[in-house]
Protein backbone atom coordinates (compact mmCIF):
# COMPACT_ATOMS: atom_id res chain seq x y z
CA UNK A 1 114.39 134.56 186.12
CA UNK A 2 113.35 138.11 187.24
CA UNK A 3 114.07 140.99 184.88
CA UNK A 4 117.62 143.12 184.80
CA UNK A 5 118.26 145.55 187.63
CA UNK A 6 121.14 147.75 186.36
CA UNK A 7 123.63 149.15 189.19
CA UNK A 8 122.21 152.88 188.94
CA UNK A 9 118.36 151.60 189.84
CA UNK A 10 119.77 150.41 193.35
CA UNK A 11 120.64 151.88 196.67
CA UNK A 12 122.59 151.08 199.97
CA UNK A 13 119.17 152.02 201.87
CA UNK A 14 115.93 151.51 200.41
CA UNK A 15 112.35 149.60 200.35
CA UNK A 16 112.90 146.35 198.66
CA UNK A 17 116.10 144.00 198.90
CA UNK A 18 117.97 143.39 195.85
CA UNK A 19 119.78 139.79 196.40
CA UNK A 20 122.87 139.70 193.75
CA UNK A 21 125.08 136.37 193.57
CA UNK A 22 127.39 137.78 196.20
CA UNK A 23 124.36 137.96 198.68
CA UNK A 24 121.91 135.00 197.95
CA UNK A 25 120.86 133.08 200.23
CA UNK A 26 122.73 135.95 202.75
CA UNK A 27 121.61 139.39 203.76
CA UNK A 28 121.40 141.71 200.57
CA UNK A 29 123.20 145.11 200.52
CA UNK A 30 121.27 146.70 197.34
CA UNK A 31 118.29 147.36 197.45
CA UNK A 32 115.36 148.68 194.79
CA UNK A 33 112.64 151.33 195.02
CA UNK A 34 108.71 149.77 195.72
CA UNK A 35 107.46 151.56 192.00
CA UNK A 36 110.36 149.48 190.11
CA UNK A 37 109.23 146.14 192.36
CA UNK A 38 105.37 146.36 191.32
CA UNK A 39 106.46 147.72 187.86
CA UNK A 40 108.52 144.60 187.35
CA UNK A 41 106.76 141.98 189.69
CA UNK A 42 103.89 142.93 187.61
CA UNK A 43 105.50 142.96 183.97
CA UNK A 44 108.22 140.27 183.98
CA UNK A 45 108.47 136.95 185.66
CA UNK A 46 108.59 136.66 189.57
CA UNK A 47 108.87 132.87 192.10
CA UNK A 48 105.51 132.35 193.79
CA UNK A 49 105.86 131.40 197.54
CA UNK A 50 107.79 128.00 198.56
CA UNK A 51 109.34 127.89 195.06
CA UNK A 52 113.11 127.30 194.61
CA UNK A 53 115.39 129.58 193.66
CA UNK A 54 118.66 128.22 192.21
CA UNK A 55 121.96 130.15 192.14
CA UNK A 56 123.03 129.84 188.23
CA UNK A 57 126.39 131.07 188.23
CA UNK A 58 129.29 131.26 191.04
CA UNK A 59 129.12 128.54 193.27
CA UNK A 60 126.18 126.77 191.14
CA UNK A 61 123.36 124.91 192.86
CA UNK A 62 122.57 126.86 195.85
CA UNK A 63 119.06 126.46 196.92
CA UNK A 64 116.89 128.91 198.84
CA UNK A 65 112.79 128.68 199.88
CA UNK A 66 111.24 131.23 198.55
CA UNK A 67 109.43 132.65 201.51
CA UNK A 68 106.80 135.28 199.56
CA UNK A 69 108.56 138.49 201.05
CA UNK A 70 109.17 141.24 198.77
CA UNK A 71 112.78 141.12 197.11
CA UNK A 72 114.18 140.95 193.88
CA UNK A 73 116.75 138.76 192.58
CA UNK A 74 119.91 139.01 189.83
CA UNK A 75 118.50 138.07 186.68
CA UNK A 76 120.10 135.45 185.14
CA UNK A 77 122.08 134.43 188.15
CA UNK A 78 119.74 133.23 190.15
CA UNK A 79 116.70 131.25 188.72
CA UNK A 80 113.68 129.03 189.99
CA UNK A 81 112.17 126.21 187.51
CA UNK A 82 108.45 126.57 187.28
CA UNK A 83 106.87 123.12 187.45
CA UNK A 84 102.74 121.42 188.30
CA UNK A 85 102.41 121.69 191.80
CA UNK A 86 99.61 119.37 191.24
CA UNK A 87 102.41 116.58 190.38
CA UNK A 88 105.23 117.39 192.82
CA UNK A 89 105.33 119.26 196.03
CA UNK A 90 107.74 122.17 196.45
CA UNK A 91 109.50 120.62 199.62
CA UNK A 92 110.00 117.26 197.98
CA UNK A 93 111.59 119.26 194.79
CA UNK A 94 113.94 121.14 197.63
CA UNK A 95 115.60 117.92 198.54
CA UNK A 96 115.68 116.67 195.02
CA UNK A 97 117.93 119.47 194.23
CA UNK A 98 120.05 118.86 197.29
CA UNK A 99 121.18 115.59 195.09
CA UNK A 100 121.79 117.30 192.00
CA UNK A 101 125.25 116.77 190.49
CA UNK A 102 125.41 120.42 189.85
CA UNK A 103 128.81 120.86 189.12
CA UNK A 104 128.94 118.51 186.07
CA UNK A 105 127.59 121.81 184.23
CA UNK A 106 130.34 124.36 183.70
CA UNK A 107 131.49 126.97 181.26
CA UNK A 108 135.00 128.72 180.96
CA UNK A 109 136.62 129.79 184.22
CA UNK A 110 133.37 130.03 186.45
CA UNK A 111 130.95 127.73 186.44
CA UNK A 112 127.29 128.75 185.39
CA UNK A 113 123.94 126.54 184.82
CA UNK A 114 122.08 127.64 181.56
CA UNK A 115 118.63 126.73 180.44
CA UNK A 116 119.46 123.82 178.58
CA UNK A 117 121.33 121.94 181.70
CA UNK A 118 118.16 122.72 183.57
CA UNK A 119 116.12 120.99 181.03
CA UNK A 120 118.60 117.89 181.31
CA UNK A 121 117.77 117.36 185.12
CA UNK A 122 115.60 114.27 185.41
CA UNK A 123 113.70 114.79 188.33
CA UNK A 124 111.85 111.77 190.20
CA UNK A 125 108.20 111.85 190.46
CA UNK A 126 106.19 109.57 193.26
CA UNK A 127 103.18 109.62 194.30
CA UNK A 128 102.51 112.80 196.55
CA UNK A 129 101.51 110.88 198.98
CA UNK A 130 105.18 109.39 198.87
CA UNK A 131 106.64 112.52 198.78
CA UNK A 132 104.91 114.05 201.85
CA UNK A 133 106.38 111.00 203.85
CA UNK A 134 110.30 111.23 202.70
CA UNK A 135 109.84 115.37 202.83
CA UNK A 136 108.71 114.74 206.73
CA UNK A 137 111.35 112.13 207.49
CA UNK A 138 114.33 114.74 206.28
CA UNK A 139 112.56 117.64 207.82
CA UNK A 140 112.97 115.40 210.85
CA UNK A 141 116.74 115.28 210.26
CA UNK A 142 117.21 118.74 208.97
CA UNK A 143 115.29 120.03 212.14
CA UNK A 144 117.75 117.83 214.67
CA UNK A 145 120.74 119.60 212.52
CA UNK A 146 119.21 122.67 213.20
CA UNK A 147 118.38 122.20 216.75
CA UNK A 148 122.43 121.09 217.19
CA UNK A 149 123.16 124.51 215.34
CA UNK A 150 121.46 126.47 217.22
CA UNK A 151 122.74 124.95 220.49
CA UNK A 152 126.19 125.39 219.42
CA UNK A 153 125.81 128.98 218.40
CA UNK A 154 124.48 129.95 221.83
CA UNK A 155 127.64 127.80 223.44
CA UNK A 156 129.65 130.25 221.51
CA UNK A 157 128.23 132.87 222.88
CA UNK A 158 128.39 131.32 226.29
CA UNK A 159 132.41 130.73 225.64
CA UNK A 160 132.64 133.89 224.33
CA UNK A 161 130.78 135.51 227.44
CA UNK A 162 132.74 133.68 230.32
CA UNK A 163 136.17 133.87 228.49
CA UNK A 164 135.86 137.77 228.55
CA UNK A 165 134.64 137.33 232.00
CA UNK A 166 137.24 135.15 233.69
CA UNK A 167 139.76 137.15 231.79
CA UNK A 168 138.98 140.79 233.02
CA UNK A 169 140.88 141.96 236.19
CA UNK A 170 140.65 145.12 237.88
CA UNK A 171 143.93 147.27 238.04
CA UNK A 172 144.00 147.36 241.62
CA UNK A 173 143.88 143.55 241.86
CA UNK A 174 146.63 142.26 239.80
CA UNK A 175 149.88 142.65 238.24
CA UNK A 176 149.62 144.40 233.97
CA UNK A 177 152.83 143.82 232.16
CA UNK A 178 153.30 144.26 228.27
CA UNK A 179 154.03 141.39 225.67
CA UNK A 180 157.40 142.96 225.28
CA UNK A 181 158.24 142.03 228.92
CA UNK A 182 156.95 139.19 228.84
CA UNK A 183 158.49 137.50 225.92
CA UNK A 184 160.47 137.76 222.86
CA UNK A 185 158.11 137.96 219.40
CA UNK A 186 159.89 135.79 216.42
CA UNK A 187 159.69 136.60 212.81
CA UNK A 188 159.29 133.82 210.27
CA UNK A 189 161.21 134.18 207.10
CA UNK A 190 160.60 132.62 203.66
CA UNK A 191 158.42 129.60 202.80
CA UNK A 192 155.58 130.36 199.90
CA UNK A 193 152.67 127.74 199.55
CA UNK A 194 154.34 126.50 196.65
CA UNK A 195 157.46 124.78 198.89
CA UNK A 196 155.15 122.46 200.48
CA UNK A 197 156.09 119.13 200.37
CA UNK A 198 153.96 115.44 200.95
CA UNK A 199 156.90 115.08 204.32
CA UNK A 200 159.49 116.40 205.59
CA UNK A 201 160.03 119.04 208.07
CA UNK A 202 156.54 120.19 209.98
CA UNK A 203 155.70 123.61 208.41
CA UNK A 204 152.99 126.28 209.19
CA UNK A 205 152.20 128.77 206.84
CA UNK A 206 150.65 131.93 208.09
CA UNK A 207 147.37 132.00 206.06
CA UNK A 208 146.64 128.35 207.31
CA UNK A 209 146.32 129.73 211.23
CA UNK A 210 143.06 131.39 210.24
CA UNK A 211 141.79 129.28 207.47
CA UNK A 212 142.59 125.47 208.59
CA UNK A 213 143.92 125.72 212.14
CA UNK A 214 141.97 126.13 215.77
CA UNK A 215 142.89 127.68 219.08
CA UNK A 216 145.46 125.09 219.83
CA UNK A 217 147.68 122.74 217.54
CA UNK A 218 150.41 119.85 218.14
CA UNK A 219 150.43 118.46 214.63
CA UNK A 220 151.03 120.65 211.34
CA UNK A 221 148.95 119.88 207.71
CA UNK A 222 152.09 120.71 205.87
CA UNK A 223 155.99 120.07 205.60
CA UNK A 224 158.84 121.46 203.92
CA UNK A 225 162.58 120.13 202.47
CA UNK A 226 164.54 119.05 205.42
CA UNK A 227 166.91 121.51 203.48
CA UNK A 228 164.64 124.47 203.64
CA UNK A 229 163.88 124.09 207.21
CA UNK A 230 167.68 125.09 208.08
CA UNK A 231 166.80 127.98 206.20
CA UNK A 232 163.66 129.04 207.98
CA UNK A 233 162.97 130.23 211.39
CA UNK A 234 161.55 128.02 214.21
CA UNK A 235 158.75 127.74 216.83
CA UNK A 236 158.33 125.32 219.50
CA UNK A 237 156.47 124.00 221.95
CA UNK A 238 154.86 126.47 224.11
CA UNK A 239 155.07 129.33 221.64
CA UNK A 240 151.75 131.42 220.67
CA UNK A 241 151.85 131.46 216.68
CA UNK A 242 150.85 134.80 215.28
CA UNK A 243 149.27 135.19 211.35
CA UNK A 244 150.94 138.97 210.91
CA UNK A 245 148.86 140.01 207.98
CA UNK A 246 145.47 139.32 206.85
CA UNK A 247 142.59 140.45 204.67
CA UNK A 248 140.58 141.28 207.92
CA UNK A 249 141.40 143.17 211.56
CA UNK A 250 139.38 140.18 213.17
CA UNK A 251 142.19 137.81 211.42
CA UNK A 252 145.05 139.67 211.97
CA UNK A 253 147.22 138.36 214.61
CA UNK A 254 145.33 135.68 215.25
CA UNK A 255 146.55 133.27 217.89
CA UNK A 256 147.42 129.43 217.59
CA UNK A 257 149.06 127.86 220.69
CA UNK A 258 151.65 125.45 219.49
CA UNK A 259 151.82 122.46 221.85
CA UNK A 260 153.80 119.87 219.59
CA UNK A 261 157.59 119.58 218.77
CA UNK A 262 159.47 121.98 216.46
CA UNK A 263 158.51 123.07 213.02
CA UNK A 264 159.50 125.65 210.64
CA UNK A 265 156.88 129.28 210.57
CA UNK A 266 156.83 131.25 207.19
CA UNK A 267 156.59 135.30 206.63
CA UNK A 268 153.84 137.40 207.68
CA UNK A 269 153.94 135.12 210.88
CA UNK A 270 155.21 135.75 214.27
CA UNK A 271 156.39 132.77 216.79
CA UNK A 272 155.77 134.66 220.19
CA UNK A 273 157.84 133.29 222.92
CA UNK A 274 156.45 133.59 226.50
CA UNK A 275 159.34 133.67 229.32
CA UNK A 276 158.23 131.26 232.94
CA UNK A 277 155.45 133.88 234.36
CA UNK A 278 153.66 133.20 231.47
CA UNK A 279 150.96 130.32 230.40
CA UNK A 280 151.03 129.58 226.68
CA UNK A 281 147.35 128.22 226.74
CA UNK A 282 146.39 130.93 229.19
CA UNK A 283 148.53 133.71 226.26
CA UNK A 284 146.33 132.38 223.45
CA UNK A 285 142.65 132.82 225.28
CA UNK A 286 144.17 136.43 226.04
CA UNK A 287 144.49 136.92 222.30
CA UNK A 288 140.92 136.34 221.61
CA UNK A 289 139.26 138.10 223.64
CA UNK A 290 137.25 141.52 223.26
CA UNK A 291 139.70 143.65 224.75
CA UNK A 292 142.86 142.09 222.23
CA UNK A 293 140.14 142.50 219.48
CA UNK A 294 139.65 146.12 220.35
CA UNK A 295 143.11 146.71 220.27
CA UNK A 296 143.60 146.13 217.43
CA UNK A 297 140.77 147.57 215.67
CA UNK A 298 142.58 150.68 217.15
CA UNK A 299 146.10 149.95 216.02
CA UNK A 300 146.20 147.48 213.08
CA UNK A 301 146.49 149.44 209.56
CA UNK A 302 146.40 148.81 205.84
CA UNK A 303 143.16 148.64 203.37
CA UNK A 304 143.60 145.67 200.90
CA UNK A 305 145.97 143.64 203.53
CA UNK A 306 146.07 144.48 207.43
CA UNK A 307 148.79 144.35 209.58
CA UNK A 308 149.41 145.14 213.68
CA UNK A 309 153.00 145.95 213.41
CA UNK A 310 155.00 144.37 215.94
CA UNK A 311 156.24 147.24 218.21
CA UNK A 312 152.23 147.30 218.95
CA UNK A 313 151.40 144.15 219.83
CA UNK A 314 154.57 144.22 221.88
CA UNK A 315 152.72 146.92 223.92
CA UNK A 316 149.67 145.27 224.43
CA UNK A 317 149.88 145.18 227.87
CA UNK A 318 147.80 142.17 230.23
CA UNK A 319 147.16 140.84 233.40
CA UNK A 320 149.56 138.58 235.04
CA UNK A 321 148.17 136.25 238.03
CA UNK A 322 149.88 133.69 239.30
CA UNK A 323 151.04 130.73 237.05
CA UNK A 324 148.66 128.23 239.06
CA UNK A 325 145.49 130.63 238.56
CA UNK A 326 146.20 131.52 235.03
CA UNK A 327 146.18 127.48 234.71
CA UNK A 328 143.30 127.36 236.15
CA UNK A 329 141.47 129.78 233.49
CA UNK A 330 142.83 127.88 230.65
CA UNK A 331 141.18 124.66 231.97
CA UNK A 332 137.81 126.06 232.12
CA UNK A 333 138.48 127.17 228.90
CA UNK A 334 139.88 124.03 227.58
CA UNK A 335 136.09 122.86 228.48
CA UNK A 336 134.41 125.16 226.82
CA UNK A 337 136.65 124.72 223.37
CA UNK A 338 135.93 120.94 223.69
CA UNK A 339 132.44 121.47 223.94
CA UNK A 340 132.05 124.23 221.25
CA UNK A 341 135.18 123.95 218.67
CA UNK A 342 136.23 120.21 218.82
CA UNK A 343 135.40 118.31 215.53
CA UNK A 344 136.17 115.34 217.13
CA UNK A 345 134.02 116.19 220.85
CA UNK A 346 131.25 118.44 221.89
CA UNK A 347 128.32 119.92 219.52
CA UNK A 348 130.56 120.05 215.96
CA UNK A 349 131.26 116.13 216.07
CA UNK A 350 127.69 115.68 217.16
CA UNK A 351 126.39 118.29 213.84
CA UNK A 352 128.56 116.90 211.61
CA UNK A 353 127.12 113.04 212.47
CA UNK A 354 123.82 114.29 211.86
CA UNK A 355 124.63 116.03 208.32
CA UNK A 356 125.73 112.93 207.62
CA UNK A 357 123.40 110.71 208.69
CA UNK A 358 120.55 113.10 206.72
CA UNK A 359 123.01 112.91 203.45
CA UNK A 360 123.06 109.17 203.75
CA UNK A 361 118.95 108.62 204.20
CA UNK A 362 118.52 111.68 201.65
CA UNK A 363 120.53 110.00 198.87
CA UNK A 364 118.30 106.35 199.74
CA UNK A 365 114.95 108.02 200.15
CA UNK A 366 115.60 109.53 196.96
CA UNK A 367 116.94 106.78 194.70
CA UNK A 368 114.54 105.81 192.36
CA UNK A 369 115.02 102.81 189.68
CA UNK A 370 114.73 104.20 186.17
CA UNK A 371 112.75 102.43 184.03
């Protein structure tokens, strides 16, 4: 492991990243001057190029390539094992560690590898000849994942690109109303995580529209007491479901367009109800666009939580074509989610075969007998 950096030896700007826990594997947001680098690199023990550096602490077992550039790394927290590159190539050892049970090593309330679990690992050693062959088959299926990634990130820029696009109108061409003529905004009352049942009554709770749900839904993860749902305010099919607080302005009133039968909505959520000039697929694409986002980087408020209160979003005003054309928009749409949010269609379902099919031939390629 390198040697300690204490908090006053790093900056927000400066010459050589400083990757914490927080930031491994991530872009770092410390950084160190060059004279305590070269002191250190010099003194104390620093990764050669291509070795593996392990994350030791938080979410244990994170690997990263080394890749030789300058940067410094959190001490104990993040660690590399030297070993006889004469014995067993560093891209071999990268895909051994990808197999690791790492979380069978834990200590008090966060879990944290220490030397003694490293020295526990029994690694396999084949010939290197061996090696090179099952580190160039997974490269093969690591490069197709990557390929898929890559192809689905620039689809998501595409979406994100013609969305905006088909959704900007001139004022001269169309008609601008606001939400609040429009439609009537419903507040959810009640229902804590803890009420959730195995069935019952469909439920959403407001934290699951950004953290489990998509742009559209008919079906809910969760349920409540049929007794509890007379309690608790509805939404139905055709509403826009609204998360009314969040940790983030990119979160906060984010859209979900229900599609399915009734269910019951919790607090801090908002069951937006649009009258018959109004699309509800058409609505949620509205809600996640640039111009929505912008909005409410303007309006929303709060530090630790973030709210858009509801006499705002009740301004937001947008344009109203006719039902057939807004229709219209949402199909293209509809394509374009398909091809770049569907986990069962388009790129994901294709990414996550792949990962799957590279975990499977990873785990065989790797399987040695013991003696």
């Amino acid at each position: 492991m390198c040697k300690r950096i204490l908090k006053e030896q790093t900056t927000t700007n400066g010459e050589i990243p400083f990757y914490k826990i927080g930031t491994f594997g991530k872009k770092a947001d410390a950084f160190i001057s060059r004279d305590i680098f070269n002191e250190y690199k010099q003194k104390y023990n620093y990764p050669k190029k291509g070795e593996i550096l392990i994350s030791a602490s938080g979410t244990i077992g994170r690997t990263v390539v080394f890749d030789g550039e300058d940067a410094y790394f959190q001490d104990s927290n993040i660690v590399w094992i030297e070993h006889d590159e004469s014995r067993i190539l560093n891209e071999f050892l990268y895909y051994v560690y990808q197999n690791v049970n790492w979380g069978a090593s834990e200590g008090g309330t966060i879990s944290r590898l220490y030397n003694e679990n490293l020295r526990k690992i029994l690694i396999p050693i084949p010939p290197l000849d061996v090696q090179a062959e099952i580190v160039r088959i997974l490269d093969t299926f690591t490069a197709i994942t990557a390929e898929l990634t890559a192809e689905l990130n620039m689809r998501e820029k595409q979406y994100q690109y013609y969305r905006d696009k088909l959704l900007t109108f001139s004022d001269n061409e169309i008609i601008w109303k606001s939400l609040g003529e429009l439609g009537q905004l419903i507040r959810g009352n009640g229902l804590q995580k803890s009420d959730f049942t195995e069935d019952g009554f469909p439920a959403i709770h407001y934290g699951q529209i950004y953290t489990f749900y998509g742009t559209f839904a008919d079906k809910t993860k969760s349920f409540v007491s049929e007794n509890l749902a007379k309690k608790l305010k509805k939404a139905q099919n055709g509403d826009v479901l609204l998360a009314g607080t969040s940790e983030n302005i990119q979160d906060v009133m984010k859209p979900l367009g229900w599609l399915g039968n009734e269910i019951a909505i919790s607090g801090d959520m908002f069951a937006y109800r649009p009258n018959t000039e109004l699309d509800t697929k058409y609505l949620t694409y509205l809600l996640q666009t640039t111009e929505f986002q912008k909005y409410k980087e303007k309006y929303a408020h709060g530090t630790k939580v973030t709210r858009l209160n509801a006499e705002k979003f009740l301004r937001f005003e947008i344009a109203i074509p006719p039902l057939n054309e807004q229709k219209r928009i949402a199909n293209i749409l509809d394509k374009f989610e398909t091809l770049t949010h569907s986990i069962t269609q388009g790129l994901p379902k294709e990414i996550t075969l792949r990962q799957r099919q590279y975990e499977y031939y990873r785990e065989q390629l790797l399987d040695f007998p013991r003696n």
